[in-house]
Protein backbone atom coordinates (compact mmCIF):
# COMPACT_ATOMS: atom_id res chain seq x y z
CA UNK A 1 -14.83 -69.68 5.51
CA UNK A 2 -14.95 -69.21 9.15
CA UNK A 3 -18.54 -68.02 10.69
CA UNK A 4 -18.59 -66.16 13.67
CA UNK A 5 -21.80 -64.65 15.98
CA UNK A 6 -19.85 -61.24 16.20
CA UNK A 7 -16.34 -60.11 14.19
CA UNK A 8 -15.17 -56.08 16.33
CA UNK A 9 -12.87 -54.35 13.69
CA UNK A 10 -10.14 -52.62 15.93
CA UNK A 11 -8.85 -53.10 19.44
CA UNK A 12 -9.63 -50.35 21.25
CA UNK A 13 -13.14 -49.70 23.27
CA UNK A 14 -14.04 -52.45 20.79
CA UNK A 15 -11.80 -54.91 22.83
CA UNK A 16 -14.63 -54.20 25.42
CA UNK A 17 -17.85 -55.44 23.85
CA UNK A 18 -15.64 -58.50 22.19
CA UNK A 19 -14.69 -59.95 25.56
CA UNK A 20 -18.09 -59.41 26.96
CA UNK A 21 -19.84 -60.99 23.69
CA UNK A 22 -17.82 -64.00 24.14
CA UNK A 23 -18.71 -64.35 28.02
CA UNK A 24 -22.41 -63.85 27.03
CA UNK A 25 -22.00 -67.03 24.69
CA UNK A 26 -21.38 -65.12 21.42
CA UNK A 27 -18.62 -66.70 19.16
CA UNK A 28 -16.52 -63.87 18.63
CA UNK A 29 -13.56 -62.29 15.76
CA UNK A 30 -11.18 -59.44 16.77
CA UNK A 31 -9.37 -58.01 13.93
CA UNK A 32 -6.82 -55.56 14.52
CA UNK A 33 -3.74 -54.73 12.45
CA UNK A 34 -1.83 -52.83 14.53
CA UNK A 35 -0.54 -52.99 17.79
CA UNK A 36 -4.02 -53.90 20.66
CA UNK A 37 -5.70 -51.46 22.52
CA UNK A 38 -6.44 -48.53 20.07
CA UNK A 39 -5.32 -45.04 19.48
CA UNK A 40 -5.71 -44.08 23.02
CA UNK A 41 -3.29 -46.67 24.37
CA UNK A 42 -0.36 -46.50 21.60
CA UNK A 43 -0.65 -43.23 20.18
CA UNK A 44 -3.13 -40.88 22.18
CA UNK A 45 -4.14 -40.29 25.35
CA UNK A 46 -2.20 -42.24 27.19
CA UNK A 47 1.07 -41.85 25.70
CA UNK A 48 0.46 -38.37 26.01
CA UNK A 49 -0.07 -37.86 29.24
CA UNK A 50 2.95 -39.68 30.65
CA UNK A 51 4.89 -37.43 28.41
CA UNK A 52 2.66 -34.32 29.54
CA UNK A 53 3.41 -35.04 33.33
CA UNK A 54 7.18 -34.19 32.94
CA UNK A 55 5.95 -31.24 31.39
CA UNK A 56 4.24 -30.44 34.37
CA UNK A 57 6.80 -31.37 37.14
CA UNK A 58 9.52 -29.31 34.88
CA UNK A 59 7.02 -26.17 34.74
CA UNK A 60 6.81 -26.87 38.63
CA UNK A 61 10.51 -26.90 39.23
CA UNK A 62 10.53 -23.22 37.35
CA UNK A 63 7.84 -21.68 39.61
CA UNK A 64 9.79 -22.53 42.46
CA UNK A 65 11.16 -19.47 42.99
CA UNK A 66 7.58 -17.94 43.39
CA UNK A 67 7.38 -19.76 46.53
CA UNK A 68 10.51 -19.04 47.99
CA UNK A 69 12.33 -22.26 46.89
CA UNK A 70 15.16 -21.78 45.02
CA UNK A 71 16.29 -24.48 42.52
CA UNK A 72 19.83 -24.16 41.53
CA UNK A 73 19.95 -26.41 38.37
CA UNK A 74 17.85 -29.20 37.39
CA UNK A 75 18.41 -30.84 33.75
CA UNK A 76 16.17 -32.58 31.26
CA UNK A 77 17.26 -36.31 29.61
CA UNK A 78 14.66 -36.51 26.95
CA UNK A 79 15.43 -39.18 25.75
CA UNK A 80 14.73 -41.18 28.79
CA UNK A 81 11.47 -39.47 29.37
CA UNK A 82 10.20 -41.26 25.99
CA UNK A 83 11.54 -44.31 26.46
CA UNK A 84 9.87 -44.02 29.95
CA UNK A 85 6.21 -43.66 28.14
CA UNK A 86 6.80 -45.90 25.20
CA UNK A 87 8.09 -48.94 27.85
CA UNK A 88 4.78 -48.54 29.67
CA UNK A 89 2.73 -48.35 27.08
CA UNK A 90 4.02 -51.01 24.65
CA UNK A 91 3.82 -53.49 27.98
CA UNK A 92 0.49 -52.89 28.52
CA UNK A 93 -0.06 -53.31 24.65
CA UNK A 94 1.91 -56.02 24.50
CA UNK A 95 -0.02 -57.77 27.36
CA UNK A 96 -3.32 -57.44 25.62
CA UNK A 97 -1.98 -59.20 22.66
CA UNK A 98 -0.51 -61.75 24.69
CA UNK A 99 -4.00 -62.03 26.38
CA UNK A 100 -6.49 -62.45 23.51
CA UNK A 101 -3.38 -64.78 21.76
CA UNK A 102 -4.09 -67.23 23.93
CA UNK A 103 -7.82 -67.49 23.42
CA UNK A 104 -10.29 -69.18 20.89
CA UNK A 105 -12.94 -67.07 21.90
CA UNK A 106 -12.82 -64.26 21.03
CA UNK A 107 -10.22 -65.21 17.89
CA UNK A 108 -7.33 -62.59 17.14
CA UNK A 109 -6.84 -61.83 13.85
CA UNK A 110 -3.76 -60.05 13.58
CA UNK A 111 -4.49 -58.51 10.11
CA UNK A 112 -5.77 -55.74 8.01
CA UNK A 113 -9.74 -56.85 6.55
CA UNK A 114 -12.11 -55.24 4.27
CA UNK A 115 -15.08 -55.70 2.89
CA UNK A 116 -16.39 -58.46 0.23
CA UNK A 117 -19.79 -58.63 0.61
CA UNK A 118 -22.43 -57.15 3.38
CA UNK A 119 -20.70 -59.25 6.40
CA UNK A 120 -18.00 -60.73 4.95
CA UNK A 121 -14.35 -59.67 5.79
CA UNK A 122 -11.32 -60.40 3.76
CA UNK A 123 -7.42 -60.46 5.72
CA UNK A 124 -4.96 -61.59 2.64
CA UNK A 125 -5.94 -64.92 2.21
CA UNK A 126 -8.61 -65.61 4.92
CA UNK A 127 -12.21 -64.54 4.65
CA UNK A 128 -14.60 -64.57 7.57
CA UNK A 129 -18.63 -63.70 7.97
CA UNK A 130 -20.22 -62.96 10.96
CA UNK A 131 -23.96 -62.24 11.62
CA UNK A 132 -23.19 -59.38 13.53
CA UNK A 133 -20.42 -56.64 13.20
CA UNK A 134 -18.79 -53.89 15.38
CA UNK A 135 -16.28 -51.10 14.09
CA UNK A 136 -13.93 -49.56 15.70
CA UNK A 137 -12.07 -48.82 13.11
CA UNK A 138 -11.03 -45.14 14.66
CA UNK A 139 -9.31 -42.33 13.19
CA UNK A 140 -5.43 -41.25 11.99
CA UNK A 141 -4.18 -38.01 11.20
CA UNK A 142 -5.40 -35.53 8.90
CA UNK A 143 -2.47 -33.81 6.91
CA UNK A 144 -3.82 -30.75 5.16
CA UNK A 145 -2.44 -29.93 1.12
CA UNK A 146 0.05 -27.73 1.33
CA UNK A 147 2.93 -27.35 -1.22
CA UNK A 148 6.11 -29.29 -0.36
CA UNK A 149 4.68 -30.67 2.67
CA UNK A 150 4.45 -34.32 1.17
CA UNK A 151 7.68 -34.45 0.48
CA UNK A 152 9.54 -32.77 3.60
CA UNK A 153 9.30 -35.43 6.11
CA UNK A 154 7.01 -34.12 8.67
CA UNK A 155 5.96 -36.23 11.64
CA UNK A 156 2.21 -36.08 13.22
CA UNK A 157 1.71 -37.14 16.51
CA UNK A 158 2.20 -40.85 15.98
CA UNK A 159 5.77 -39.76 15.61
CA UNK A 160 6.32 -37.08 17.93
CA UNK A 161 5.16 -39.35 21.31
CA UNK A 162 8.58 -41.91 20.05
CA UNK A 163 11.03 -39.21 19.27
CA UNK A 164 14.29 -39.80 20.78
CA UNK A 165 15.88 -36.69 20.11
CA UNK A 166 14.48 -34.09 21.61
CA UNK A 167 13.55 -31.00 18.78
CA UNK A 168 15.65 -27.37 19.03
CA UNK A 169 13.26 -25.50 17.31
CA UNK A 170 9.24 -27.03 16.68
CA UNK A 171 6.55 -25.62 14.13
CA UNK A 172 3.20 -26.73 15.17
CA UNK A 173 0.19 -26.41 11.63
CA UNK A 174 -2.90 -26.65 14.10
CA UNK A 175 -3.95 -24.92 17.11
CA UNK A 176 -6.47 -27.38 18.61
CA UNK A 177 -5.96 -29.42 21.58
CA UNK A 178 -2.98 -31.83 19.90
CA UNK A 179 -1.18 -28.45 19.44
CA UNK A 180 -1.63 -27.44 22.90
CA UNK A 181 -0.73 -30.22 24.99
CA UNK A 182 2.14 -31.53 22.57
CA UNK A 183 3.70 -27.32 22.52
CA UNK A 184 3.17 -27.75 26.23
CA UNK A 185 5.24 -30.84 26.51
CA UNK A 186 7.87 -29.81 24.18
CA UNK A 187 7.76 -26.21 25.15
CA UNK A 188 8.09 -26.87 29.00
CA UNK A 189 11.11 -29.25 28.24
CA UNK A 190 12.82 -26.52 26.32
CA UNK A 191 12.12 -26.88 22.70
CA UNK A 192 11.18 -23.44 21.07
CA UNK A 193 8.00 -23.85 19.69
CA UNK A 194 6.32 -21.84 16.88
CA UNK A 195 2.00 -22.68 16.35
CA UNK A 196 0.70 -21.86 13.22
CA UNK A 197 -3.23 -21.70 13.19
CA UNK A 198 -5.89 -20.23 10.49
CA UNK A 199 -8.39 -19.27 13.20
CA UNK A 200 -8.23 -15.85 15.21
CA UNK A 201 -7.22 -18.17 18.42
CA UNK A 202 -6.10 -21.42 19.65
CA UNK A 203 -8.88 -24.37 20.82
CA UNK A 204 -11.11 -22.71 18.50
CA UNK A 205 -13.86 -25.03 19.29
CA UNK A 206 -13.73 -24.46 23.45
CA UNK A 207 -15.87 -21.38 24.63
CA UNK A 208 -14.14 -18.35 23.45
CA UNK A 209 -13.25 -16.86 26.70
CA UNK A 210 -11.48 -20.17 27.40
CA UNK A 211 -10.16 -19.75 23.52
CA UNK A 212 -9.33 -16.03 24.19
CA UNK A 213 -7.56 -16.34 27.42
CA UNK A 214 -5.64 -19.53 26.63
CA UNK A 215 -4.15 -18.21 23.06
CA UNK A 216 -3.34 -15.13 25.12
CA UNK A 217 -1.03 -17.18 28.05
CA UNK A 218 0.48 -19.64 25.52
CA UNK A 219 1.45 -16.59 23.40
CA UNK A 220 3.46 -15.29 26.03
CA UNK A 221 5.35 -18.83 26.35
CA UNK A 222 5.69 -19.59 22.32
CA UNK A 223 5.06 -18.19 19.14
CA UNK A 224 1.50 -18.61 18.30
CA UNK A 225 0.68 -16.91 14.86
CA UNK A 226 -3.36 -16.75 14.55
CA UNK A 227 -4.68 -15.88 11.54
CA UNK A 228 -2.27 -17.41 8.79
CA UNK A 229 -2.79 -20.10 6.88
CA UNK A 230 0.82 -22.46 5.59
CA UNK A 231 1.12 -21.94 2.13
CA UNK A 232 4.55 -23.62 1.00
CA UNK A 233 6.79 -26.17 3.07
CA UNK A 234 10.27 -26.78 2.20
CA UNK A 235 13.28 -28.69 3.59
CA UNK A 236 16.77 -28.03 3.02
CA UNK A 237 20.24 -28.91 5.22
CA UNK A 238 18.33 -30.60 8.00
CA UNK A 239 15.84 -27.71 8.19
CA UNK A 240 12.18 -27.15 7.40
CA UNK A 241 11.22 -23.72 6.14
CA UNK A 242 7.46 -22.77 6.52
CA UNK A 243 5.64 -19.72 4.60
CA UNK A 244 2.26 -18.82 5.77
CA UNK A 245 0.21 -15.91 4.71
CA UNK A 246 -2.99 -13.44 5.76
CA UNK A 247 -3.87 -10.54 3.83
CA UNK A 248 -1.65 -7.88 5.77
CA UNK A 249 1.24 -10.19 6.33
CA UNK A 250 3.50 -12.72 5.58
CA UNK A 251 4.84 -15.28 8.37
CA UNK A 252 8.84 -17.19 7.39
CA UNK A 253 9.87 -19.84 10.09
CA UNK A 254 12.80 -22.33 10.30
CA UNK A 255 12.70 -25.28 12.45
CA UNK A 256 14.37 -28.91 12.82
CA UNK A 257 11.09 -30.12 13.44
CA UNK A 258 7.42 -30.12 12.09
CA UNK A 259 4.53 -31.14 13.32
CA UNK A 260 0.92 -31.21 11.51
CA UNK A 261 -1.78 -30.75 14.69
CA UNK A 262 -4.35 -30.81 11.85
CA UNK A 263 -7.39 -32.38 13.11
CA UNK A 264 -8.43 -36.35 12.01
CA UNK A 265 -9.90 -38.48 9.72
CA UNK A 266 -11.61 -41.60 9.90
CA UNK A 267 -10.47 -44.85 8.94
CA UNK A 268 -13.01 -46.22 7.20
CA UNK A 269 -11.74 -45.41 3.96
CA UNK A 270 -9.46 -48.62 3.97
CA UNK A 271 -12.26 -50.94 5.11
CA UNK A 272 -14.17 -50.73 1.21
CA UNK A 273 -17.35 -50.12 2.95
CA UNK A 274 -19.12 -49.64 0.08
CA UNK A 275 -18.81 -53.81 -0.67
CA UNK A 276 -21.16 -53.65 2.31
CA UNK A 277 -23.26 -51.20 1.80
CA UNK A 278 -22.91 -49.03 5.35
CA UNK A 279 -23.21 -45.29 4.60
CA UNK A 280 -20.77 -42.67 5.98
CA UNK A 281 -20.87 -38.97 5.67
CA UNK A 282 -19.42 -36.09 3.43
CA UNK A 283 -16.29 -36.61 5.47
CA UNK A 284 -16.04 -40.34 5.86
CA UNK A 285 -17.61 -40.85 9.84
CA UNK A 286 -20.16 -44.03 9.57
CA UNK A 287 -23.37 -43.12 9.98
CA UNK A 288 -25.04 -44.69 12.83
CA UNK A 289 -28.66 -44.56 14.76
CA UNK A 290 -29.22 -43.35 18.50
CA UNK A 291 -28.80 -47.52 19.17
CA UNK A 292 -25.01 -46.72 16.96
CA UNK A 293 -26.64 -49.22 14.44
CA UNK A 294 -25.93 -48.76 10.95
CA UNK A 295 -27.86 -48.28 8.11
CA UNK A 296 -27.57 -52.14 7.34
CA UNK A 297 -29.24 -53.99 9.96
CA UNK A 298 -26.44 -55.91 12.27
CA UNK A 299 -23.60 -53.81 11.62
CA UNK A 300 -22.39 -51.12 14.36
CA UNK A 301 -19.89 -48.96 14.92
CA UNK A 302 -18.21 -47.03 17.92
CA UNK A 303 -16.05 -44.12 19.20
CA UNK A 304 -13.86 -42.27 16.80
CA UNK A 305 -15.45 -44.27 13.60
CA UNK A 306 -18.44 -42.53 14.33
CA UNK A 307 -16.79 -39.18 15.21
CA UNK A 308 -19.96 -37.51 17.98
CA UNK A 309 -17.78 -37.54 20.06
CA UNK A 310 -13.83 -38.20 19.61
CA UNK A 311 -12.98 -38.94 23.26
CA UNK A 312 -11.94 -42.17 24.77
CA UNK A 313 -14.32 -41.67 27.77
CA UNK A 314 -16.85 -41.40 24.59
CA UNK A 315 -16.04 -44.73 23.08
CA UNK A 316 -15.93 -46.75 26.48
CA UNK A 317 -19.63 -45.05 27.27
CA UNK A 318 -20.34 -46.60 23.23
CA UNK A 319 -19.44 -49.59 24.22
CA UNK A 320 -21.82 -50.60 26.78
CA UNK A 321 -24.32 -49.66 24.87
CA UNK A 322 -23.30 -50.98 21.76
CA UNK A 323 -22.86 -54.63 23.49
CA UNK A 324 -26.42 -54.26 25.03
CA UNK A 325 -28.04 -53.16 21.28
CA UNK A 326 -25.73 -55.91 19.74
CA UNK A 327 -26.95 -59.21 22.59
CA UNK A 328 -30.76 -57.90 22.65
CA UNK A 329 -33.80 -57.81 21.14
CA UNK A 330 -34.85 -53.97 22.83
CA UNK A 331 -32.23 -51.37 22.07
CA UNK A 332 -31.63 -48.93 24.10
CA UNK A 333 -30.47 -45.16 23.00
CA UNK A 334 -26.79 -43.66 24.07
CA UNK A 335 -27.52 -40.91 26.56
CA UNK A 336 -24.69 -39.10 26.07
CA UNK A 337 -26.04 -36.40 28.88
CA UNK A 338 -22.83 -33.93 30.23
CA UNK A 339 -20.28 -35.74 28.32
CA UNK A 340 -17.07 -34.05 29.54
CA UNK A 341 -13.63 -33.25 27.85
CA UNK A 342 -10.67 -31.57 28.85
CA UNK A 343 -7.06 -30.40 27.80
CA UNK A 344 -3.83 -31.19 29.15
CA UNK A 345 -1.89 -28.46 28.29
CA UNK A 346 -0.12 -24.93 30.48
CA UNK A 347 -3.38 -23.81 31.61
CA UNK A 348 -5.45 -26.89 31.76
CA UNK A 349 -8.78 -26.58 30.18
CA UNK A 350 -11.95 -28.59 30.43
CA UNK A 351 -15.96 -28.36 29.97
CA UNK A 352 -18.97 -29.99 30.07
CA UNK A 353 -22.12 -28.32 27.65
CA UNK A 354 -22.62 -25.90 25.52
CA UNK A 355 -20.41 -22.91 25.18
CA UNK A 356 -21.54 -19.32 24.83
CA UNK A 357 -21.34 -18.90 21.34
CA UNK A 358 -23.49 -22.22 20.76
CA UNK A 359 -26.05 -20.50 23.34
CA UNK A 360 -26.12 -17.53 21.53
CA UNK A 361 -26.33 -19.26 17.21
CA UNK A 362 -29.28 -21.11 18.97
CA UNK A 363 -30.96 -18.49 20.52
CA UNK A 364 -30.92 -19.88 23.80
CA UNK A 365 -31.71 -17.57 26.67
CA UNK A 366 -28.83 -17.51 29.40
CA UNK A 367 -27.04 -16.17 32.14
CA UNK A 368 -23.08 -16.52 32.79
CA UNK A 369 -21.04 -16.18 35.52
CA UNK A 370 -17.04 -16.14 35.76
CA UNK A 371 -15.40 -16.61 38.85
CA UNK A 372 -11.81 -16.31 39.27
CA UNK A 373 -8.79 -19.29 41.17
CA UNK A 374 -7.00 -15.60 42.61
CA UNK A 375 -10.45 -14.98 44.41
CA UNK A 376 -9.96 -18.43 46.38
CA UNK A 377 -7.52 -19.09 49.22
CA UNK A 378 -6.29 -22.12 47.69
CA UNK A 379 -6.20 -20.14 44.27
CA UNK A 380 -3.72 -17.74 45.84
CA UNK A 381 -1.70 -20.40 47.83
CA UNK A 382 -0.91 -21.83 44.23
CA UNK A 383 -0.40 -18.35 42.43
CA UNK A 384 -3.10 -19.59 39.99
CA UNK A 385 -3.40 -15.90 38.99
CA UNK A 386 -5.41 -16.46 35.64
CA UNK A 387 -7.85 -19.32 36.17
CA UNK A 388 -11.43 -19.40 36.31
CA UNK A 389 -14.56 -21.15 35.96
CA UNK A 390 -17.57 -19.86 33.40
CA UNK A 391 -21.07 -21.03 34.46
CA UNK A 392 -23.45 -20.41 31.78
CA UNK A 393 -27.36 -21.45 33.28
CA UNK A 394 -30.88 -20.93 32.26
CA UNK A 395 -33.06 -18.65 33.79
CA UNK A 396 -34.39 -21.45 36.42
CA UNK A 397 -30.99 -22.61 36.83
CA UNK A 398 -30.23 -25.46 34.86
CA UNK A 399 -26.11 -25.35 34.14
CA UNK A 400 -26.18 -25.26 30.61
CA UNK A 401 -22.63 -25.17 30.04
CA UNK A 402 -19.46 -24.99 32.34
CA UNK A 403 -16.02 -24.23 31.30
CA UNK A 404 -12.90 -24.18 33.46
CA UNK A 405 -9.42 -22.53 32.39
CA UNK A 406 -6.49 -23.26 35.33
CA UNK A 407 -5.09 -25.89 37.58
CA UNK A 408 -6.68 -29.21 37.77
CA UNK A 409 -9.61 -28.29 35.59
CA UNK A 410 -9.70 -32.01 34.68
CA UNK A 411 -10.73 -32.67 38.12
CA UNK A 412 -12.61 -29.41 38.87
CA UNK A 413 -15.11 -30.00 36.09
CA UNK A 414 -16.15 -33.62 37.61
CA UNK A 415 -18.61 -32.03 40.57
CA UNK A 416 -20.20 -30.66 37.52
CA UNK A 417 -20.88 -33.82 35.29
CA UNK A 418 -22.10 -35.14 37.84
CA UNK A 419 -25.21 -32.52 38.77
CA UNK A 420 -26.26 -32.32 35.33
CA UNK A 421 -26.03 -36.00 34.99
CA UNK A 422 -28.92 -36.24 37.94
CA UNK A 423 -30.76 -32.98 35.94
CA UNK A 424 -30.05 -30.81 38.84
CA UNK A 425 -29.45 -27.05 39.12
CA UNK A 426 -27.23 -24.68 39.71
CA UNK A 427 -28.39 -24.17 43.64
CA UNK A 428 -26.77 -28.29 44.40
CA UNK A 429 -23.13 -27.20 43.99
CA UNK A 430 -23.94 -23.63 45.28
CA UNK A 431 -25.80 -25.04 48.71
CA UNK A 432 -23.22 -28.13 48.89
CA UNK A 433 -20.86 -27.81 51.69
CA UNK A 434 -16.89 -27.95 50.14
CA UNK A 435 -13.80 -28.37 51.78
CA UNK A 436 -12.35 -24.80 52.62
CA UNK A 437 -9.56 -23.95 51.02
CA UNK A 438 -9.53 -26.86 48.61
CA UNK A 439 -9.59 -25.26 45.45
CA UNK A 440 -13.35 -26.97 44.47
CA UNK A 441 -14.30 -23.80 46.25
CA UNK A 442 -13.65 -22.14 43.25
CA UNK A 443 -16.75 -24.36 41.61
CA UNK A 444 -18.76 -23.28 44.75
CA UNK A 445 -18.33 -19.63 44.49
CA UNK A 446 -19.02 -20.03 40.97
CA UNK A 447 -21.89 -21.94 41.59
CA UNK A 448 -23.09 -19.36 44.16
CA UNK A 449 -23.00 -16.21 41.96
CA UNK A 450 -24.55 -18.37 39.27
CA UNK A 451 -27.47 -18.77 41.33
CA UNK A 452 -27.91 -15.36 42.82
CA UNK A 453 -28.09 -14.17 39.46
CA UNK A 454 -30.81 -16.39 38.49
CA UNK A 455 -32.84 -15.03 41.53
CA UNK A 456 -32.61 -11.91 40.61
């Protein structure tokens, strides 16, 4: 039986605090199954947003005539726009392997492992110890029960970032963020896309103005169907046929494609955690300390394992932590202060904080301000007619929450993180100088009403 210092179950941020445990000395075990560099790299965030950014230039091309520019005919090859994300992305995967393949230290194991005994990990007929272990196992798609649905041959979104052909007609079971961006990409391309979702709106988790206005613009692109939930799947002649039912009405859809946007679940029922004693909860996330130490001393885990926060930024902010509470004596706690996401769908969303309705289940005193893109110069140069940014503060200004709907919220929402990251107030953005007519304005005007109305 091999011995190692350190064994890091899964490739992704993981990868991270292997390569810097072996530099620090540490002998070190990767184990990955799949293909190196985690979800994010093969079959999330990255993927998707090469595939996204087509989306984007082709919803460009369309406005065009806003502005005065007329496109005659432009056409869409599909089919080369995968093969476009799936060659850059299997290269860089491909290069990682190549990378660690080369190396002692850390040691790939290119397997699947569970666990025999506290720190012990079997891979078919190999088993390894180490005194410490990280992992990073991550999470895979959640597929929901409904009636006919094993059977039909529905893809997830593993599937539907490597499909060559490009789908006529698209149901979407989900309306979170997977649902968005992927209907944006598919939508924008051409694909007639149908979103099935049990809540009363889309991104039912993002503030519910955001929620609100965004289920009300993508409605007017695709069918989004709130309130129903799927209640029998069926495939006949190349075509899946979806009933879904609320208490008024009942919902019958055809499509050559289906895709479950359900939400995820860990993966660490395939690791037989219980041979080692680490406790997850109710729905299978590892439990971990503020130092992301288990309940059995030496054993960690990171990012989507965990499930705080499911974001890659998340994991990579994990990881330096987890290699300093891993190499030292003194741990130190994951501040996890303004940890940002954001959506890359037809409006863009992103925030930072707490959202309204969290203020409000709390009890939290607050004020809010929304300003619109339209009331910017930039915001009219770009036609951005229905974004806006949602400052909700505390009565001596601290920016509780901030949530921005419209183009380039990804970016917008950075000048944010980064005042509540150095506990400032709403008065830094509002007194800051910004480029006029960039459209950060937009963040300062917010800013600026945010603040007179804490003054008052």
């Amino acid at each position: 039986m091999q011995k190692f210092d350190l064994a890091v179950i899964g490739s992704g941020s993981g990868l991270d605090v292997a390569f810097a445990a072996a530099q620090h000395g540490m002998k070190v075990a990767i184990i990955e199954k799949d293909r190196m560099g985690g979800t994010c790299l093969n079959r999330g965030c990255i993927p998707s947003k090469l595939l996204i950014y087509c989306a984007d230039v082709v919803e460009t091309i369309r406005k065009a005539g806003i502005f005065g520019i007329d496109v005659e005919k432009f056409s869409v090859d599909f089919d080369a726009i995968v093969r476009r994300a799936t060659r850059i992305v299997d290269h860089e995967s491909d290069s990682i392997r190549n990378a660690y393949t080369e190396t002692d230290n850390p040691l790939l194991f290119a397997k699947e492992c569970r666990f025999t005994g506290e720190k012990q990990l079997a891979m078919e007929n190999e088993t390894i110890s180490a005194d410490k272990i990280l992992i990073a196992s991550g999470t895979r798609p959640a597929i929901p029960k409904i009636q006919g649905l094993e059977e039909s041959g529905y893809i997830t979104s593993d599937q539907a970032l490597r499909l060559s052909k490009q789908p006529q007609r698209l149901t979407i079971i989900g309306g979170g963020y997977i649902a968005a961006e992927l209907g944006h990409f598919f939508g924008a391309l051409g694909t007639k896309v149908d979103i099935i979702e049990t809540g009363s709106t889309m991104l039912k988790y993002e503030d519910r103005d955001i929620a609100e206005k965004f289920t009300e613009l993508f409605s007017q692109k695709y069918g989004v169907h709130a309130g129903y939930r799927v209640e029998y799947v069926a495939k006949a002649n190349g075509l899946f046929h979806i009933v879904a039912g609320k208490p008024e009405s009942t919902l019958e859809l055809d499509s050559d494609q289906l895709l479950i946007a359900a939400g995820r679940v860990p993966n660490s029922d395939t690791l037989d955690l219980e041979n080692s004693g680490v406790k997850t909860d109710a729905s299978g996330f590892i439990l971990v300390d503020e130092y992301l130490e288990t309940n059995i001393k030496g054993i960690f885990a990171l990012g989507d394992a965990v499930g705080r926060y499911q974001f890659k930024h998340s994991a990579n902010l994990e990881a330096q932590y987890a290699f300093h509470n891993i190499t030292h004596p003194t741990k130190i706690p994951v501040d996890y202060t303004a940890m940002p996401h954001a959506i890359f769908s037809s409006p863009q969303v992103a925030g930072v904080g707490a959202t309204e309705q969290e203020l409000e289940s709390k009890g939290v005193q607050y004020k809010k301000t929304i300003y619109r893109y339209a009331d910017t110069a930039m915001g009219q140069s770009i036609e951005d007619r229905d974004g806006f940014v949602k400052f909700l503060v505390s009565d001596e200004g601290s920016i509780l929450g901030c949530h921005v709907l419209g183009s380039q919220a990804s970016i917008l929402i950075h000048e944010v993180l980064v005042v509540m990251k150095m506990a400032g107030t709403i008065r830094n953005i509002a007194n800051a100088v910004h480029i006029h007519p960039a459209l950060s304005e937009v963040v300062a005007r917010g800013a600026y009403a945010a603040s007179q109305v804490v003054e008052k």
